[in-house]
Structure formats: C-alpha cells, structure tokens
PDB file of N, CA and C in Angstrom:
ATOM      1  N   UNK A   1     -11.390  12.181  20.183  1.00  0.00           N
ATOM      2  CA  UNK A   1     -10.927  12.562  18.868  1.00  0.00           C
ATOM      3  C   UNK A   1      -9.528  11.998  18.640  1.00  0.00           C
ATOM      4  N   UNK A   2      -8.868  11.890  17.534  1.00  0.00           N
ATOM      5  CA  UNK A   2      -7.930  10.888  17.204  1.00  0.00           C
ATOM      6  C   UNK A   2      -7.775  11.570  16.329  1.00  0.00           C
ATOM      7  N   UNK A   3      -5.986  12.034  15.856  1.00  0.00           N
ATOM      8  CA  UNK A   3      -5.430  12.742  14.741  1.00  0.00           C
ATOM      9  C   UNK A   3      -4.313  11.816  14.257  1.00  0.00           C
ATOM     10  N   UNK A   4      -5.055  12.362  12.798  1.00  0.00           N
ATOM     11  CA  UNK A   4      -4.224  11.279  12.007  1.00  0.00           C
ATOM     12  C   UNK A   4      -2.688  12.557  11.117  1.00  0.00           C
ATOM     13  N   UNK A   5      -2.063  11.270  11.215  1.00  0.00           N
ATOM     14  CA  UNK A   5      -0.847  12.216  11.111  1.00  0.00           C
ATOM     15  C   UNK A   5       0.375  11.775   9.678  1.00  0.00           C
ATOM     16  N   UNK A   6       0.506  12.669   9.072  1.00  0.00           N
ATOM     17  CA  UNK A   6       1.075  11.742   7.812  1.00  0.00           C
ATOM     18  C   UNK A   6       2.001  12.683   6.792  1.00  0.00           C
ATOM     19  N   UNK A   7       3.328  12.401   7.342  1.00  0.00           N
ATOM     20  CA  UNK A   7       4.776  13.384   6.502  1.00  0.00           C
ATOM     21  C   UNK A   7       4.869  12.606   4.751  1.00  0.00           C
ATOM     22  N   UNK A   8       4.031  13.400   4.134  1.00  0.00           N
ATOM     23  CA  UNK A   8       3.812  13.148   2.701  1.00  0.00           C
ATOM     24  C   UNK A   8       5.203  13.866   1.943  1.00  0.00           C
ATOM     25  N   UNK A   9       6.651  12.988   1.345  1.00  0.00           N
ATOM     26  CA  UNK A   9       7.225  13.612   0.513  1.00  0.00           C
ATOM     27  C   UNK A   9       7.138  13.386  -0.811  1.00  0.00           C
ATOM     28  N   UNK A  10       6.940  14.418  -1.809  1.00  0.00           N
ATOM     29  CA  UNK A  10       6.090  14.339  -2.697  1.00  0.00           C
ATOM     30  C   UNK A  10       7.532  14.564  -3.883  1.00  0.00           C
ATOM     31  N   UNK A  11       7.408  13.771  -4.800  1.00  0.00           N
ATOM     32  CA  UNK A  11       8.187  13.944  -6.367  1.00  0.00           C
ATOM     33  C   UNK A  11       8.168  15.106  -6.484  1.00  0.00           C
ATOM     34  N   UNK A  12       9.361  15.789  -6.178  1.00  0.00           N
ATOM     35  CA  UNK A  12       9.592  17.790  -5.983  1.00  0.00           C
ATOM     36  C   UNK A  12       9.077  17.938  -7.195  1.00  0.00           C
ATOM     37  N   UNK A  13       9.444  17.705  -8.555  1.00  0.00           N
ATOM     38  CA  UNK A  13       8.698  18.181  -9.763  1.00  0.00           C
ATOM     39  C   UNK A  13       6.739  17.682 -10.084  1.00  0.00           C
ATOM     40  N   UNK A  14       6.862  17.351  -8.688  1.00  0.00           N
ATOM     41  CA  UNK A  14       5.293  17.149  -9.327  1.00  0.00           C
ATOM     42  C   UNK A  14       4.227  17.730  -8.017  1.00  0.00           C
ATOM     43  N   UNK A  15       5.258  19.187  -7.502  1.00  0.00           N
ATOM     44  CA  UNK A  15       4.254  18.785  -6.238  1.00  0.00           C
ATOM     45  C   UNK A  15       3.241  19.827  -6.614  1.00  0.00           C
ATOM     46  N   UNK A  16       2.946  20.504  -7.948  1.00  0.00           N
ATOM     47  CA  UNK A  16       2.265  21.639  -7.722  1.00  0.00           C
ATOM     48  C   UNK A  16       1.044  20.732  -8.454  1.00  0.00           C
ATOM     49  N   UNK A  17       0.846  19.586  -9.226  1.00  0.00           N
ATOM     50  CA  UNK A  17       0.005  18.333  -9.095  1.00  0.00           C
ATOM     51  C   UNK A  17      -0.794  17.989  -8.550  1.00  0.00           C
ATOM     52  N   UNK A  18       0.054  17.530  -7.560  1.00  0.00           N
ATOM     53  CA  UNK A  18       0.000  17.065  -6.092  1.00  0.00           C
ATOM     54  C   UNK A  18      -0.944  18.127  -5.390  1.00  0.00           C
ATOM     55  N   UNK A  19      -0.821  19.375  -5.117  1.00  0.00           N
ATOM     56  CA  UNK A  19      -1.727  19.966  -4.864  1.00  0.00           C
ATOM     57  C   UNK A  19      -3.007  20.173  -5.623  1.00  0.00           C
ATOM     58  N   UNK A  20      -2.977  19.952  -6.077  1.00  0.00           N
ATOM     59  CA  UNK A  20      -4.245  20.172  -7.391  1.00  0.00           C
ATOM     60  C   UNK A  20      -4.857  18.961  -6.799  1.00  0.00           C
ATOM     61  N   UNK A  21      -4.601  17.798  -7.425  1.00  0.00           N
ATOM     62  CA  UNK A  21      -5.174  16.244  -7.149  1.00  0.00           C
ATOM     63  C   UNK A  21      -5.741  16.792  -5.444  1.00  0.00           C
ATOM     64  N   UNK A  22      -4.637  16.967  -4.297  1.00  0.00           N
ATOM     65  CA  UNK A  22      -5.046  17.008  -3.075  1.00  0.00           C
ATOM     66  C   UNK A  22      -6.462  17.621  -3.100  1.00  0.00           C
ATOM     67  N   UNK A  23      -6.648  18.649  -3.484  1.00  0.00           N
ATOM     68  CA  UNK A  23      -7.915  19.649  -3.613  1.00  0.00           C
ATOM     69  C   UNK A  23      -8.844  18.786  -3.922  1.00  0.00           C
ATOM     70  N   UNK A  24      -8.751  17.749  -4.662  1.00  0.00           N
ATOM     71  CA  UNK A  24      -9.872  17.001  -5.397  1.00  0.00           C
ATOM     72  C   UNK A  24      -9.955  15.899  -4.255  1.00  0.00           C
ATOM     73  N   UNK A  25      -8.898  14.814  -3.648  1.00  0.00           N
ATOM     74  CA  UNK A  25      -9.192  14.209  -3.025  1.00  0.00           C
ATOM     75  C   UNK A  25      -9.898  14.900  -2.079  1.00  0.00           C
ATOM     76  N   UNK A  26      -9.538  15.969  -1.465  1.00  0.00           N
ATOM     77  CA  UNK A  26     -10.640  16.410   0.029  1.00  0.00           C
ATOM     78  C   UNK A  26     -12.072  16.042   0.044  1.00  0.00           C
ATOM     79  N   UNK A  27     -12.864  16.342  -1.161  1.00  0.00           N
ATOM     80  CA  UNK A  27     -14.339  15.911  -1.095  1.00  0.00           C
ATOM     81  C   UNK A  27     -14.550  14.288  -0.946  1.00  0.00           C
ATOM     82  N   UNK A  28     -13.330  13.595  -0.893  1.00  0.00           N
ATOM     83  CA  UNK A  28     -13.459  11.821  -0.479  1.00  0.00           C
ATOM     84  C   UNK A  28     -13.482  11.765   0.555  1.00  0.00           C
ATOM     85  N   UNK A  29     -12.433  12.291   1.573  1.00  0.00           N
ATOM     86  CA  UNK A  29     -12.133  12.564   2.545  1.00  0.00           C
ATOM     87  C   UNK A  29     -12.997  12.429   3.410  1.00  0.00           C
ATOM     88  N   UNK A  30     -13.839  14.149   3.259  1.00  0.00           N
ATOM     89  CA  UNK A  30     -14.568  15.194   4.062  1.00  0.00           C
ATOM     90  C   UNK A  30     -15.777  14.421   4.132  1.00  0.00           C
ATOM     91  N   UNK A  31     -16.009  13.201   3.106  1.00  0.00           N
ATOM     92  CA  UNK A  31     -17.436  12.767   2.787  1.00  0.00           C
ATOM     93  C   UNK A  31     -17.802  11.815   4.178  1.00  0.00           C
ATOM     94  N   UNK A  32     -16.234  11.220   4.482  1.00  0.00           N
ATOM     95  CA  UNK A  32     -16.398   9.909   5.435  1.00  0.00           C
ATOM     96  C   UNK A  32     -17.275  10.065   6.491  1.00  0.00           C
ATOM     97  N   UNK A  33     -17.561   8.752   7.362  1.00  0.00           N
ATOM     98  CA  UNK A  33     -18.592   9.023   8.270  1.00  0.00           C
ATOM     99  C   UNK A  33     -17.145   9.435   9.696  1.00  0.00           C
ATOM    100  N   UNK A  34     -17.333   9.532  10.358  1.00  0.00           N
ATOM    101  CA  UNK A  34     -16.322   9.767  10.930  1.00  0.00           C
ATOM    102  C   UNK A  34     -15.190  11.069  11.016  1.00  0.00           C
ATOM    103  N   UNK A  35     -15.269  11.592   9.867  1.00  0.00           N
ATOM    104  CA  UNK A  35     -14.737  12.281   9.766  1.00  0.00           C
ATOM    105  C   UNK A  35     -14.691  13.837  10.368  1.00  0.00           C
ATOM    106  N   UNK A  36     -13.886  14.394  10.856  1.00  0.00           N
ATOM    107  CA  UNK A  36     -13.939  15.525  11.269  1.00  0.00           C
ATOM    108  C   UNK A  36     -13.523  17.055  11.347  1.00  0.00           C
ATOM    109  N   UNK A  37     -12.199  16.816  10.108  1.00  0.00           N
ATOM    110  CA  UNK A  37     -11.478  17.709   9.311  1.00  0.00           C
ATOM    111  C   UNK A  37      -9.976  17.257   9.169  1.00  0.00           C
ATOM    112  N   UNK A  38      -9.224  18.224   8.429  1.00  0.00           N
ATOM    113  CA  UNK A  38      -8.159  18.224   7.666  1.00  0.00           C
ATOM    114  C   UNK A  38      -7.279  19.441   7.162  1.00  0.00           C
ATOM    115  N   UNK A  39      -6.139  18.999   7.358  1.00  0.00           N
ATOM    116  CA  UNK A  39      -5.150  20.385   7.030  1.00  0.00           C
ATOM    117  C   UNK A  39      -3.952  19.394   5.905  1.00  0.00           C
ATOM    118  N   UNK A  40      -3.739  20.173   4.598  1.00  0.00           N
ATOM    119  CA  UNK A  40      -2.385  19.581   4.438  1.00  0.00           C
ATOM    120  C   UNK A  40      -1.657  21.010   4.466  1.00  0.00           C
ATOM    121  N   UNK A  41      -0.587  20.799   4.991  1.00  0.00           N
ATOM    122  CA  UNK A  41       0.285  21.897   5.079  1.00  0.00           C
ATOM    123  C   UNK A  41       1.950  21.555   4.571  1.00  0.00           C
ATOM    124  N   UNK A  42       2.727  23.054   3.776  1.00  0.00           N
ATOM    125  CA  UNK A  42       3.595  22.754   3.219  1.00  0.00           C
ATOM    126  C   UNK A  42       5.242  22.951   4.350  1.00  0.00           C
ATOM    127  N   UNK A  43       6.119  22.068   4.240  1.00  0.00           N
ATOM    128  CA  UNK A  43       7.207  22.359   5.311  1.00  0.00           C
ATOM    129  C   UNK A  43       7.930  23.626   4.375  1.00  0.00           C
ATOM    130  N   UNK A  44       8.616  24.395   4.992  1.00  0.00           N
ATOM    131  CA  UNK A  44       9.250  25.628   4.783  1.00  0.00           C
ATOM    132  C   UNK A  44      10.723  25.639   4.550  1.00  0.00           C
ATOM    133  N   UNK A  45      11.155  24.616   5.085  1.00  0.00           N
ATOM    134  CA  UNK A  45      12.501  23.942   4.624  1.00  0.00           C
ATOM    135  C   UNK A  45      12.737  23.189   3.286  1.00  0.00           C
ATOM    136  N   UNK A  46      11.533  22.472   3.067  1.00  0.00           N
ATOM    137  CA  UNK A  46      12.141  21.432   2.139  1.00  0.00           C
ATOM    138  C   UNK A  46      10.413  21.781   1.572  1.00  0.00           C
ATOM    139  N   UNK A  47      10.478  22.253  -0.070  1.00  0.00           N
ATOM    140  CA  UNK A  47       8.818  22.978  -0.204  1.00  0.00           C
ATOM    141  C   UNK A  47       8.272  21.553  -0.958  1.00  0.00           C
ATOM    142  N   UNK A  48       9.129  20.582  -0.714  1.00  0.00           N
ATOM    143  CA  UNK A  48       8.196  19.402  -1.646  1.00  0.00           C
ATOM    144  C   UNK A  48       7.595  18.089  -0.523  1.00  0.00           C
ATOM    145  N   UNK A  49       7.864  18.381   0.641  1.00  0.00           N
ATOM    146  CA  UNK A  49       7.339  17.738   1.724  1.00  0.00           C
ATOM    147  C   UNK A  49       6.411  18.742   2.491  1.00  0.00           C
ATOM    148  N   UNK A  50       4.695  17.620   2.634  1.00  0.00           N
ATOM    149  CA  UNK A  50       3.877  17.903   3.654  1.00  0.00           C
ATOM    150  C   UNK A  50       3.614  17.381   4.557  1.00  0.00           C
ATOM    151  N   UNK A  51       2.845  17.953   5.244  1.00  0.00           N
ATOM    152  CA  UNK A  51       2.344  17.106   6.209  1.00  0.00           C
ATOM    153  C   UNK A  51       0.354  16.737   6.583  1.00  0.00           C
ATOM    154  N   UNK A  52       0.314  16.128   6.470  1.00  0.00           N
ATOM    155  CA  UNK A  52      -1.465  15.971   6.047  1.00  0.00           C
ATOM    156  C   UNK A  52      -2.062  15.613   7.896  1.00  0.00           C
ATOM    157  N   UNK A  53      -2.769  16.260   8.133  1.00  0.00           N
ATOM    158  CA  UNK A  53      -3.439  15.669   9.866  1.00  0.00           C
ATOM    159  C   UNK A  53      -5.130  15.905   9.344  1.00  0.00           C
ATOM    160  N   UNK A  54      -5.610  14.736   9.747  1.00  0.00           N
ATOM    161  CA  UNK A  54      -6.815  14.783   9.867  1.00  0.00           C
ATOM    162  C   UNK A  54      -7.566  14.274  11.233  1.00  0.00           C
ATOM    163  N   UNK A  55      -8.471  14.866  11.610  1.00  0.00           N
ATOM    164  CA  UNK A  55      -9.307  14.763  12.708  1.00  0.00           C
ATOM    165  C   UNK A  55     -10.370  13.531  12.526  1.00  0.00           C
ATOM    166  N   UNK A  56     -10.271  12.583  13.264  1.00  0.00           N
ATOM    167  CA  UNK A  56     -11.604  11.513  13.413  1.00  0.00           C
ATOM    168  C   UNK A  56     -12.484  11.429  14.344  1.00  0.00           C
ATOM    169  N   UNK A  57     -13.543  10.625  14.423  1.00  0.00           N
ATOM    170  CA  UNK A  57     -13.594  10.690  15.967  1.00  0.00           C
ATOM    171  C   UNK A  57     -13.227   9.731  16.273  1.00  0.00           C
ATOM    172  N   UNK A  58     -13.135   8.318  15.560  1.00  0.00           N
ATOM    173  CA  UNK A  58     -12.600   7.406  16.368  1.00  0.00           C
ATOM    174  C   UNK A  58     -11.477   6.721  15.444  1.00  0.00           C
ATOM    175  N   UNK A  59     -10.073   6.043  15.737  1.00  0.00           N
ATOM    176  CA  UNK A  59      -9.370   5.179  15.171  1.00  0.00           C
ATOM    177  C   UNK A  59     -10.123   4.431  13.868  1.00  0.00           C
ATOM    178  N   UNK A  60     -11.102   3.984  14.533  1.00  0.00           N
ATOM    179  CA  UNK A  60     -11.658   3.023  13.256  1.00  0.00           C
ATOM    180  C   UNK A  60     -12.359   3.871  12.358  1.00  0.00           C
ATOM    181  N   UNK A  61     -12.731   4.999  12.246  1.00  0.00           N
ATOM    182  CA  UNK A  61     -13.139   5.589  11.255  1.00  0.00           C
ATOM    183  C   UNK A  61     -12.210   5.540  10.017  1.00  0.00           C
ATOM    184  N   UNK A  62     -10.828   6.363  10.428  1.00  0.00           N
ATOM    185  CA  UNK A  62      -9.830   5.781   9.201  1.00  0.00           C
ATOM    186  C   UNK A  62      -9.276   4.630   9.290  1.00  0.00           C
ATOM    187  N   UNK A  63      -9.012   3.959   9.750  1.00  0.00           N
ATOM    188  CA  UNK A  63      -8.305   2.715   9.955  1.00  0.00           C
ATOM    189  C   UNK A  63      -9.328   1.427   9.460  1.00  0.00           C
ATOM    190  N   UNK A  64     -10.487   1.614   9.495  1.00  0.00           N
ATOM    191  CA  UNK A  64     -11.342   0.797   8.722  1.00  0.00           C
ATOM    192  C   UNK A  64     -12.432   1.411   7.570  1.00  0.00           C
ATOM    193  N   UNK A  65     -12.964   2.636   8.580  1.00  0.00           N
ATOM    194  CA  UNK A  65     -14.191   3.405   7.586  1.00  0.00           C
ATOM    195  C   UNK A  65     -13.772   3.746   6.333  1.00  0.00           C
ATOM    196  N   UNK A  66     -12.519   4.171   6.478  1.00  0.00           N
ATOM    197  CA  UNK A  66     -11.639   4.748   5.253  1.00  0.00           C
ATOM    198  C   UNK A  66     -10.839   4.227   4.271  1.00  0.00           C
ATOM    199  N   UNK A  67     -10.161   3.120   5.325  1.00  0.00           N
ATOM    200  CA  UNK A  67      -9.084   2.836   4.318  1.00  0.00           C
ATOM    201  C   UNK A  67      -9.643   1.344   3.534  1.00  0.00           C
ATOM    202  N   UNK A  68     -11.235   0.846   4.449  1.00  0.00           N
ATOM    203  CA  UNK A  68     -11.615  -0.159   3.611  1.00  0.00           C
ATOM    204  C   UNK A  68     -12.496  -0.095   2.968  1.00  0.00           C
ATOM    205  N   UNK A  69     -12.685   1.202   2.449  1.00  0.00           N
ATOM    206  CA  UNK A  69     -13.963   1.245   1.526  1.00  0.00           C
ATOM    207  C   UNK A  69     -13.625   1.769   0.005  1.00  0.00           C
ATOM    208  N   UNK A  70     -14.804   2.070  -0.575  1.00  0.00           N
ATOM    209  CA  UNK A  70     -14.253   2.329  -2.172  1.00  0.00           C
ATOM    210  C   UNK A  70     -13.725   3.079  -2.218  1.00  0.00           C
ATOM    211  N   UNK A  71     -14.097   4.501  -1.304  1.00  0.00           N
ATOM    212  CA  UNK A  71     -13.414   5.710  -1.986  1.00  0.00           C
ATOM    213  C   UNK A  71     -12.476   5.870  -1.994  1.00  0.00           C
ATOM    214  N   UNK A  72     -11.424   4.990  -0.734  1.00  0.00           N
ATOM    215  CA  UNK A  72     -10.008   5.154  -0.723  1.00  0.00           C
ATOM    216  C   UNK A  72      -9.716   4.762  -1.695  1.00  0.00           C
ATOM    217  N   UNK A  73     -10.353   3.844  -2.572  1.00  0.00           N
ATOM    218  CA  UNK A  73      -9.489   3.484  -4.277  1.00  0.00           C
ATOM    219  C   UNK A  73      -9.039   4.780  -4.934  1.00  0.00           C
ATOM    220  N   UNK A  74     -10.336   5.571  -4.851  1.00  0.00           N
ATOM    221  CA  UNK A  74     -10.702   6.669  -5.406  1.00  0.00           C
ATOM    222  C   UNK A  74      -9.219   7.913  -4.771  1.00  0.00           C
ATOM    223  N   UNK A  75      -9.608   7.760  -4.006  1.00  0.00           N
ATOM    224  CA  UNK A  75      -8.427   8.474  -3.331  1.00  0.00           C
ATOM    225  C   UNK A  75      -6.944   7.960  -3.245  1.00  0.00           C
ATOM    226  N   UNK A  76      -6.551   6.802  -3.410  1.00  0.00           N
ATOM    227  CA  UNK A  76      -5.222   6.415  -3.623  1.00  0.00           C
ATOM    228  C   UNK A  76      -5.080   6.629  -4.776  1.00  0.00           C
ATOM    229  N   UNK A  77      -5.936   6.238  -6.221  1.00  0.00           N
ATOM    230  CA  UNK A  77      -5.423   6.583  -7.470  1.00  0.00           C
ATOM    231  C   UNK A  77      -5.215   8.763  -7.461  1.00  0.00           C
ATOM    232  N   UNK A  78      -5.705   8.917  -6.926  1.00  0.00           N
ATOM    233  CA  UNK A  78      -5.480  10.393  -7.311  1.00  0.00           C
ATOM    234  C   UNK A  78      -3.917  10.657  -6.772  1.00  0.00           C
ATOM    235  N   UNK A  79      -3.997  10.178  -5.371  1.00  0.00           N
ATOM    236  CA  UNK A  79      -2.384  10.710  -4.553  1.00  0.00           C
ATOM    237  C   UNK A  79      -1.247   9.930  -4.646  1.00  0.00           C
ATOM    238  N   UNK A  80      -1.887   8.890  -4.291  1.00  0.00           N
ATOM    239  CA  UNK A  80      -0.013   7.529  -4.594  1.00  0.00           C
ATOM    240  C   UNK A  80       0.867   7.737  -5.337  1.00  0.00           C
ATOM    241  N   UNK A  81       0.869   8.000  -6.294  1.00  0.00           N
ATOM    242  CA  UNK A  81       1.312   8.188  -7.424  1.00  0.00           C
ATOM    243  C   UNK A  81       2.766   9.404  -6.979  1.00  0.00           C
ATOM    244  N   UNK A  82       2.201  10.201  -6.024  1.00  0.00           N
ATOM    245  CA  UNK A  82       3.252  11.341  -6.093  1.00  0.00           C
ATOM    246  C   UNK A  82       3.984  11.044  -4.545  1.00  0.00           C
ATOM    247  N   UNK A  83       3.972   9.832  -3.906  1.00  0.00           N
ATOM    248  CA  UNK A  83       5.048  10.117  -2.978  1.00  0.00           C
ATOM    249  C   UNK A  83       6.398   8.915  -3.093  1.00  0.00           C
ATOM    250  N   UNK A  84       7.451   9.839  -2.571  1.00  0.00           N
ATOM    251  CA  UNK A  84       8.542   8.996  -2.600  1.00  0.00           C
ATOM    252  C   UNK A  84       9.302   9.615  -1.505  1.00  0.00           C
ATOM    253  N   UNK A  85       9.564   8.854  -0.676  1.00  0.00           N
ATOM    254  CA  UNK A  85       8.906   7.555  -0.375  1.00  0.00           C
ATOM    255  C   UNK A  85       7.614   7.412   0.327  1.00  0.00           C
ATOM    256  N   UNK A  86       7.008   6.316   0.416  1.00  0.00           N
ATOM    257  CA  UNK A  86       5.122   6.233   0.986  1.00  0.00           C
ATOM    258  C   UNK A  86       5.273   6.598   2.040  1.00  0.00           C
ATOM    259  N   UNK A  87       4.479   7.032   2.355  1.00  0.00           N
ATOM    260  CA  UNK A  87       4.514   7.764   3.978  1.00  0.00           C
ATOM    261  C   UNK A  87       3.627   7.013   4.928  1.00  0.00           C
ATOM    262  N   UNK A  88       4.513   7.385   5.889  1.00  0.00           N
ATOM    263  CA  UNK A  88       4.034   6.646   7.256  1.00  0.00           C
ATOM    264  C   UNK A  88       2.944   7.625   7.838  1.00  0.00           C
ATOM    265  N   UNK A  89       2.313   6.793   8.248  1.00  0.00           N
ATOM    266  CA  UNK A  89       0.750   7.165   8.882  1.00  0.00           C
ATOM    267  C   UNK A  89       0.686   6.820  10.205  1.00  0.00           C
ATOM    268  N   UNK A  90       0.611   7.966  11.060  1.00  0.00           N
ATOM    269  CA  UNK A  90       0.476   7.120  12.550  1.00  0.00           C
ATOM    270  C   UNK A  90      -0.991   8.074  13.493  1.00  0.00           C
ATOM    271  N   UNK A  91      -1.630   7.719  14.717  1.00  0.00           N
ATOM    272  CA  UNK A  91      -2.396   8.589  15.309  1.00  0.00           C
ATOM    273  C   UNK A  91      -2.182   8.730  16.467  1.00  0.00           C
ATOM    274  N   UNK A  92      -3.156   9.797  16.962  1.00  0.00           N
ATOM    275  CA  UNK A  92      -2.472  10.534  18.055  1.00  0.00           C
ATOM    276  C   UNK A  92      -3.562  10.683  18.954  1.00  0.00           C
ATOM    277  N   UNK A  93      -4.036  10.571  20.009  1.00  0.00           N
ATOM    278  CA  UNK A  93      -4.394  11.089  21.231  1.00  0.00           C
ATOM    279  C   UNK A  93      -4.114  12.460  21.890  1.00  0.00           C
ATOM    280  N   UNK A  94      -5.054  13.587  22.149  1.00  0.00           N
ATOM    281  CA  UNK A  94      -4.823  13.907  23.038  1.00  0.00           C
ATOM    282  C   UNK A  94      -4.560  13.694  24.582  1.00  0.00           C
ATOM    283  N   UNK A  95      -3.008  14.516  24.765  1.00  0.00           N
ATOM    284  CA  UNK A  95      -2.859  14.204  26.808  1.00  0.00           C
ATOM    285  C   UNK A  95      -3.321  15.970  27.306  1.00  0.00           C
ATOM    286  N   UNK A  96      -2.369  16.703  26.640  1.00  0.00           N
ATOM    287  CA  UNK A  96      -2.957  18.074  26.521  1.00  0.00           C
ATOM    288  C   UNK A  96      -3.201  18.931  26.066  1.00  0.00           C
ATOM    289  N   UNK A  97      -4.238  20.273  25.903  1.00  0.00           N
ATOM    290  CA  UNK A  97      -4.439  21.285  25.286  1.00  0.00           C
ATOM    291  C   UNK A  97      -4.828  22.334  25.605  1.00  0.00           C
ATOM    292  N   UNK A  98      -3.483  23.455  25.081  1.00  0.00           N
ATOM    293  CA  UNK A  98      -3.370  24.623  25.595  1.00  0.00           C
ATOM    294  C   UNK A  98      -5.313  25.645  24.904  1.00  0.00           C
ATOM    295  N   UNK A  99      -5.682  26.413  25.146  1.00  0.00           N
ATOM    296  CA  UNK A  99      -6.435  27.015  24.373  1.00  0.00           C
ATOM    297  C   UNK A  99      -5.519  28.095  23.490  1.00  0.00           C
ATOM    298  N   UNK A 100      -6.496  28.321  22.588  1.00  0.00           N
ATOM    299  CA  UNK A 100      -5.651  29.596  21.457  1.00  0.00           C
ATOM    300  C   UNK A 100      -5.934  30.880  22.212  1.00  0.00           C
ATOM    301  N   UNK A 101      -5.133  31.600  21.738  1.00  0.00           N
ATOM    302  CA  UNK A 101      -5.452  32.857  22.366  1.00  0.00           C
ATOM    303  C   UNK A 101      -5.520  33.755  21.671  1.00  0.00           C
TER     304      UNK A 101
END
C-alpha cells in the first residue's frame, strides 16, 4: 500500500468552496482502479490549510491510473482553482505500524 500525501493551502476566503467542490471530487477519486481510500483533513492552526492522504495499492495507480486519465480533468477543474500555492504531492511507504488501540 502506498500513501499519497498532499499539504493543500487553500485561498482562506474560499475554503468553505473548497470543501463543497472536495465532497464532489471524492466520487472521481473513490471510482479509480487502484484506489483504496481517503481523508482530507483540516490543520487547527492555520483553518485554510489541509492535508489530503489517500491510500493506493500501488504508486502507479495515482501516478499514472489517476493522474493520466480523464477524470483527473474532471477533478483538477473542480480543485485547482483554490490552491495557493499548488501543492506538493509526495508518497509514502510503510516501515512501521503501531496497531490502534
């Protein structure tokens, strides 16, 4: 599994938008083959920056499944629009994991 990881700061006057649109992009998302879930969550310091992680199973699911197909059109026109500056996208490997308790 491979988490995708992405500090979205969003045009402070437009982030309640921004959530709205987000809601709508998820069904692009959630549709992918590859795909395996998603959280966007809001920082508590600064309420117009998130942070978006999504679960794949493999690199190339987003890195090609996703970002080269139509729906990402579909999905960039809904979100682009609201970050400043574009956010960096990077992924992650698990090395370890605690269980929840």
């Amino acid at each position: 599994m491979i988490l995708e990881v992405a500090i979205l700061d969003v045009i402070p006057q437009h982030s309640l938008s921004f959530e709205k649109d987000f809601e709508k992009a998820s069904s692009i998302i959630s549709s992918m083959k590859g795909y395996l879930g998603h959280q966007l969550q809001r920082c508590l310091e600064l309420s117009s920056r998130y942070i978006l992680l999504v679960n794949w199973d493999q690199l190339e699911d987003h890195t090609i499944g996703f970002r080269q197909s139509p729906a990402y059109q579909d999905w960039k026109a809904l979100l682009h629009k609201y970050y400043n500056p574009f956010p960096t996208v990077e992924h992650y490997e698990v090395v370890f994991q605690s269980k929840y308790r």
